[in-house]
N, C-alpha and C. Protein backbone atom coordinates (compact mmCIF):
# COMPACT_ATOMS: atom_id res chain seq x y z
N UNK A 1 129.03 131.70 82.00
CA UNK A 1 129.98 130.85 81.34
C UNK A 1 129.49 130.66 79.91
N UNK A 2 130.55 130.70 78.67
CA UNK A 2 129.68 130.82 77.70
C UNK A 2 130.57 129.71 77.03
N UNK A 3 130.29 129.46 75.77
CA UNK A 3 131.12 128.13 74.81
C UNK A 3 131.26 128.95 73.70
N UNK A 4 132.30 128.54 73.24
CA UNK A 4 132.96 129.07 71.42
C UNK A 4 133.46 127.55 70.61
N UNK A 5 133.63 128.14 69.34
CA UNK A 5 134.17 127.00 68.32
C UNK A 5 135.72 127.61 68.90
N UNK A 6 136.57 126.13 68.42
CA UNK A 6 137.55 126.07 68.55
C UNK A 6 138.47 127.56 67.67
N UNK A 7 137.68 128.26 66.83
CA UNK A 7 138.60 129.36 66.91
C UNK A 7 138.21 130.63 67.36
N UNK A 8 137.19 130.27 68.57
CA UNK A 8 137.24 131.38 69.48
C UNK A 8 135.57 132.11 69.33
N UNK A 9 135.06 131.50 68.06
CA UNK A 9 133.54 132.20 67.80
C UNK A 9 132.85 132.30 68.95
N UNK A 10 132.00 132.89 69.36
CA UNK A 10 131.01 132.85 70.84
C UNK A 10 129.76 131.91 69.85
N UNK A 11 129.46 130.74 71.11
CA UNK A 11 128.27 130.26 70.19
C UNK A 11 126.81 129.98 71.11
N UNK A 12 127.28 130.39 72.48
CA UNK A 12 125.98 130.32 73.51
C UNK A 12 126.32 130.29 74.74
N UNK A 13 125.75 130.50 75.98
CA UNK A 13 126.25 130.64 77.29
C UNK A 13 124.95 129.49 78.01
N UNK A 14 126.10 129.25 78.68
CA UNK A 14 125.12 128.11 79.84
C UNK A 14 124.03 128.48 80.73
N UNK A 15 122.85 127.96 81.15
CA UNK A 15 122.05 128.40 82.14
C UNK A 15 122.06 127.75 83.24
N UNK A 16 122.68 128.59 83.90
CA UNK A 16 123.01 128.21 85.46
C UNK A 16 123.01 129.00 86.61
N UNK A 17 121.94 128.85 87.51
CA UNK A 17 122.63 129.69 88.75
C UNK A 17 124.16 129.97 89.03
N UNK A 18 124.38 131.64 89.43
CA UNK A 18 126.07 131.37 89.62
C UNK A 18 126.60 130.56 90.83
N UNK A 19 126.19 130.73 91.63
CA UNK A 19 127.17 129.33 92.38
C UNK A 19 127.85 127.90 91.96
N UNK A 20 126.60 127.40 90.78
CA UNK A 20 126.66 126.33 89.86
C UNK A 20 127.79 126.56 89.08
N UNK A 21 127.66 127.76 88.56
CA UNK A 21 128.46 128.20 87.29
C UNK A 21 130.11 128.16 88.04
N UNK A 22 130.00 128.54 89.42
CA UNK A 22 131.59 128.91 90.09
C UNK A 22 131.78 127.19 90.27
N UNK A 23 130.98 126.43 90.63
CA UNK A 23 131.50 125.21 91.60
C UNK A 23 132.12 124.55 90.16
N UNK A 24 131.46 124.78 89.08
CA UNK A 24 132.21 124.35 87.37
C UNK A 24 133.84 124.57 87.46
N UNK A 25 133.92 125.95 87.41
CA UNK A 25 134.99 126.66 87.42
C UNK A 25 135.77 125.98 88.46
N UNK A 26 135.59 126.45 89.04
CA UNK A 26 136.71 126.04 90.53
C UNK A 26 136.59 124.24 90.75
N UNK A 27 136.12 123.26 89.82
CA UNK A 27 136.64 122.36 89.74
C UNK A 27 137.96 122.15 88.53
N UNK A 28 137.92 123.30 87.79
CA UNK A 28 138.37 123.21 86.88
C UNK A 28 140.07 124.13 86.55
N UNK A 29 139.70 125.09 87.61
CA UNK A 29 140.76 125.67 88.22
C UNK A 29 141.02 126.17 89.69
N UNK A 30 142.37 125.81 89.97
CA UNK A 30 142.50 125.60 91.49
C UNK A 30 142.52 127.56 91.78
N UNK A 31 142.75 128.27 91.07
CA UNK A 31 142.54 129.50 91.85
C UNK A 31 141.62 130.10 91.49
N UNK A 32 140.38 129.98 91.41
CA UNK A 32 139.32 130.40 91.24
C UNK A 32 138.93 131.40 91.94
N UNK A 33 138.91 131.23 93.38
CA UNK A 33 138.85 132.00 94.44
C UNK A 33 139.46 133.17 94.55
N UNK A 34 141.06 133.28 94.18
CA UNK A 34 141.73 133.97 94.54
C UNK A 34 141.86 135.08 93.14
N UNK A 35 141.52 134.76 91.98
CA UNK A 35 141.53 134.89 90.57
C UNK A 35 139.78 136.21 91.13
N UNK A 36 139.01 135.51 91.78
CA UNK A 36 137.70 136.56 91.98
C UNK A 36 138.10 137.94 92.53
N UNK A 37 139.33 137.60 93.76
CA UNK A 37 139.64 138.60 94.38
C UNK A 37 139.84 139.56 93.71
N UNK A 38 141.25 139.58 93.38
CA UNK A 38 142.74 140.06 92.44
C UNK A 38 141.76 140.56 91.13
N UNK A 39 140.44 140.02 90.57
CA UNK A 39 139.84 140.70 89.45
C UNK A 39 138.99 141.98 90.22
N UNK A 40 138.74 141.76 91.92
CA UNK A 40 137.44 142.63 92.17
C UNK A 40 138.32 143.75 92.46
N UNK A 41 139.46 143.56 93.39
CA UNK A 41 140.46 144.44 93.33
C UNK A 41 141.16 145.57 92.37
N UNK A 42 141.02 144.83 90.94
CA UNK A 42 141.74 145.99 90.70
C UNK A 42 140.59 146.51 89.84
N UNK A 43 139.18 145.81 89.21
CA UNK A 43 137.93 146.72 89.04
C UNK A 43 138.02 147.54 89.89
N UNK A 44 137.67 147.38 91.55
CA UNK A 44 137.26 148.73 92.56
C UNK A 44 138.51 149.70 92.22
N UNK A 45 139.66 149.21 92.02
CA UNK A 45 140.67 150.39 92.04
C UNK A 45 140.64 151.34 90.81
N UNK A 46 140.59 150.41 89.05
CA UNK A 46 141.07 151.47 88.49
C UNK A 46 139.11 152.04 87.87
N UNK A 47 138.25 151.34 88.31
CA UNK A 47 136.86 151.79 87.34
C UNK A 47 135.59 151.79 87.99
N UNK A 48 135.94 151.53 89.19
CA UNK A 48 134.58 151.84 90.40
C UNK A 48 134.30 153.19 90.66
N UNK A 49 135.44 154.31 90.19
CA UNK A 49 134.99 155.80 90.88
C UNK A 49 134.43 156.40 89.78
N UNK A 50 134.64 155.67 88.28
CA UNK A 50 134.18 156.17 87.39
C UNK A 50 132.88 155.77 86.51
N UNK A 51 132.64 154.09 87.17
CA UNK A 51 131.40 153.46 85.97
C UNK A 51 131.28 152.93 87.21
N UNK A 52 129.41 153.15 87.32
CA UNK A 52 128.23 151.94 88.55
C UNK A 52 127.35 151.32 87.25
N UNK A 53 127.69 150.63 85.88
CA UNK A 53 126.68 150.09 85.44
C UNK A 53 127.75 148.28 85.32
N UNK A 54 126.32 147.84 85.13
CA UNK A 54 126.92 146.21 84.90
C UNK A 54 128.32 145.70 83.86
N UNK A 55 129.46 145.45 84.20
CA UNK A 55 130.61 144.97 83.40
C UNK A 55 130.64 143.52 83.21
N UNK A 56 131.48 143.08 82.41
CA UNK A 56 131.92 141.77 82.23
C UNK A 56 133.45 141.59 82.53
N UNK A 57 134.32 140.17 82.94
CA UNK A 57 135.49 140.07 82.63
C UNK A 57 135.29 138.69 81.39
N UNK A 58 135.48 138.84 80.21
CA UNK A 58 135.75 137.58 79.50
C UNK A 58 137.36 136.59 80.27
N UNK A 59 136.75 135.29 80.24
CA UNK A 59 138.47 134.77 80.88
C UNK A 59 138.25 133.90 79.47
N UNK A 60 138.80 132.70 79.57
CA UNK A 60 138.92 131.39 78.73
C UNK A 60 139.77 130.74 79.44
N UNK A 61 138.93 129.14 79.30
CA UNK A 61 139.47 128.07 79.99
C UNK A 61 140.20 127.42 78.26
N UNK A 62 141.96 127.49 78.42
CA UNK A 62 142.00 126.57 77.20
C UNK A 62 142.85 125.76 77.45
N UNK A 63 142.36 124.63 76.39
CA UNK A 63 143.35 123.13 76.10
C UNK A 63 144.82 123.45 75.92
N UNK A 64 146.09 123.20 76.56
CA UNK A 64 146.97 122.56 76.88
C UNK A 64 147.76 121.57 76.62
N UNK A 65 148.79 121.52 76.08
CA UNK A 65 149.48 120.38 76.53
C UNK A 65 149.69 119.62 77.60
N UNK A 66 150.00 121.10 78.44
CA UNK A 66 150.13 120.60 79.86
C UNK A 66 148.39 120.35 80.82
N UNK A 67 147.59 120.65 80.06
CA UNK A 67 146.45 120.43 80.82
C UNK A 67 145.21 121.76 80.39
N UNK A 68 144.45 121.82 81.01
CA UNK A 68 143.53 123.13 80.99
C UNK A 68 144.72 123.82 81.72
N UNK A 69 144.14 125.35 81.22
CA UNK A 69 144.32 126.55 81.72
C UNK A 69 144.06 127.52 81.30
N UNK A 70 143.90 128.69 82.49
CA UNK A 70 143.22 130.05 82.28
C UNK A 70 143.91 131.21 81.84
N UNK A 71 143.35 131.62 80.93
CA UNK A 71 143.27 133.08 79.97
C UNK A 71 142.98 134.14 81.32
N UNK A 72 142.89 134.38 82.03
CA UNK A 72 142.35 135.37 82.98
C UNK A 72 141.57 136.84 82.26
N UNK A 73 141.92 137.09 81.59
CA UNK A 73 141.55 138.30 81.20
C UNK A 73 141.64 138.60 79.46
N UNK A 74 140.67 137.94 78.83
CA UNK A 74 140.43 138.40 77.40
C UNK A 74 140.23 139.94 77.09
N UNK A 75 139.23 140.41 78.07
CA UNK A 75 138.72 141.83 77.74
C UNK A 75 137.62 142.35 78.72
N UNK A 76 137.24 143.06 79.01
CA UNK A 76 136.30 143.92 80.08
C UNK A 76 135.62 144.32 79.25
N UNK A 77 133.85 143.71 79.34
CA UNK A 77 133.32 144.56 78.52
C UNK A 77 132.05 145.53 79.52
N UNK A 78 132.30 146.77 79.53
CA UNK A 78 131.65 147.92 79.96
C UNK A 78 130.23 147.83 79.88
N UNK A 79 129.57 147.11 80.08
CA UNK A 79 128.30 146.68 79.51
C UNK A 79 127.47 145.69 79.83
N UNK A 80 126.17 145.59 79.54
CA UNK A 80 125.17 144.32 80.39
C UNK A 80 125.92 143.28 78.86
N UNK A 81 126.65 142.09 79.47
CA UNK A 81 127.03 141.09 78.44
C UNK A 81 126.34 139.92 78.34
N UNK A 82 126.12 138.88 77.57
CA UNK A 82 125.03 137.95 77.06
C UNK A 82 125.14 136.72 78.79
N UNK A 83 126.55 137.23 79.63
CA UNK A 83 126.26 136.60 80.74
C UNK A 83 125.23 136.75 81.70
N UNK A 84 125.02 138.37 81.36
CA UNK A 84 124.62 138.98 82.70
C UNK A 84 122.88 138.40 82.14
N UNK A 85 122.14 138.23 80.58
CA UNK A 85 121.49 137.67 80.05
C UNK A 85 121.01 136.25 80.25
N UNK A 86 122.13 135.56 80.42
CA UNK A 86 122.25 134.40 80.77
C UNK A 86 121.40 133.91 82.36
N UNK A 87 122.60 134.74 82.95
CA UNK A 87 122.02 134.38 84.56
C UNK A 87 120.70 135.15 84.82
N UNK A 88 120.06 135.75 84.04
CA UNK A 88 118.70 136.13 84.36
C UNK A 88 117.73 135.65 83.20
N UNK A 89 117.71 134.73 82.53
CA UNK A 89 116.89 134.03 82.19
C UNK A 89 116.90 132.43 83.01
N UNK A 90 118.02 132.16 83.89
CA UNK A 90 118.68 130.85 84.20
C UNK A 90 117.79 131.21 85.81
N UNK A 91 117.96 132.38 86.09
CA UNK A 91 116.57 132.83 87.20
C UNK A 91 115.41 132.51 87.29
N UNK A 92 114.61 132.69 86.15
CA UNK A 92 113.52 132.68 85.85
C UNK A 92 113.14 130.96 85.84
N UNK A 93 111.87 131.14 85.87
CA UNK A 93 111.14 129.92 85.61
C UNK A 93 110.52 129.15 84.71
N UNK A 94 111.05 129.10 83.92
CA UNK A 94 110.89 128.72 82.20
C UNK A 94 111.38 127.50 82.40
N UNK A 95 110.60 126.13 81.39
CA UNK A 95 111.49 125.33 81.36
C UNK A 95 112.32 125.77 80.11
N UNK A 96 113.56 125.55 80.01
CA UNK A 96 114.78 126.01 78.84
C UNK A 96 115.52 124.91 78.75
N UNK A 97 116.38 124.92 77.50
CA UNK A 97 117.32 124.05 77.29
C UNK A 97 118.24 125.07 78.36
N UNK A 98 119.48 124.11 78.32
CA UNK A 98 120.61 124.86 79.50
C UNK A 98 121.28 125.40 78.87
N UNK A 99 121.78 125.41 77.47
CA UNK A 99 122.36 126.37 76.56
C UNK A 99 121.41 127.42 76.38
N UNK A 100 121.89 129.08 76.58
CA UNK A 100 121.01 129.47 75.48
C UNK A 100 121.81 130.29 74.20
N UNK A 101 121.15 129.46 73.19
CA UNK A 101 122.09 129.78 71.63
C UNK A 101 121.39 131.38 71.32
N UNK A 102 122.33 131.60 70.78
CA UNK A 102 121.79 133.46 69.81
C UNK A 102 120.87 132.64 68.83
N UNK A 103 120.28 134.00 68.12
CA UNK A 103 118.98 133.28 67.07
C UNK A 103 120.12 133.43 65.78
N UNK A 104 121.48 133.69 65.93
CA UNK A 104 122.28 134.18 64.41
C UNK A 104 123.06 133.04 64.22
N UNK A 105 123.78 132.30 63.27
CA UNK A 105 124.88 131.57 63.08
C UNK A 105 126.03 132.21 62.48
N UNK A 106 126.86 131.75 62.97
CA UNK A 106 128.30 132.75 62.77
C UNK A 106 128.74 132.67 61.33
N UNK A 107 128.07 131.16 60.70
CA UNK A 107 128.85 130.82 59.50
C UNK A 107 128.40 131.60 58.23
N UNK A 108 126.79 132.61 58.61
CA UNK A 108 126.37 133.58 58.17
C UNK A 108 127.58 134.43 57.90
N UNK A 109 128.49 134.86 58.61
CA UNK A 109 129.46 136.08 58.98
C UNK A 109 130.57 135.84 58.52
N UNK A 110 130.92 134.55 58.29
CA UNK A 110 132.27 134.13 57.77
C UNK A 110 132.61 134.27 56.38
């Protein structure tokens, strides 16, 4: 699970075991569950016969009028992503803050 500025910048991902990270989620959206399926589904269908290395699905949880709600699918990234980073430093036994920030600031880039 990661956090952005309100126009979308990536600015650090949480450290959390994933179960932690799902019980977040799925308080936060009621199809969580079914949203895991329907994503594993159509990975195995259209990119399981062709790629066995670590992927990402980016989603976004956003503000609403009507309330939160989910982006399901920003982008697939083909690749070990700062999550898959995340949950294996959130493994380990370090004490850490629960964010972990990049060493860059975006406002560098702007």
């Amino acid at each position: 699970m990661f956090d952005t500025t309100e126009t979308g910048c990536y600015t650090g991902n949480t450290l959390a075991p994933q179960a932690a990270l799902e019980r977040v989620l799925a308080r936060q959206f009621d199809g969580w569950d079914i949203l895991k399926e329907i994503c594993s589904a159509v990975l195995s269908q259209h990119i399981a016969a062709r790629y066995e290395s670590p992927l990402g699905v980016d989603m976004m949880l956003v503000k609403t009028v009507q309330g939160i709600m989910l982006h399901p699918c920003i982008e697939v990234n083909l690749r070990r992503t700062m999550g898959y980073v995340a949950l294996d430093v959130a493994r380990a036994e370090y004490d850490l803050p629960s964010v972990l920030r990049p060493l860059f600031g975006w406002s560098l880039l702007m």
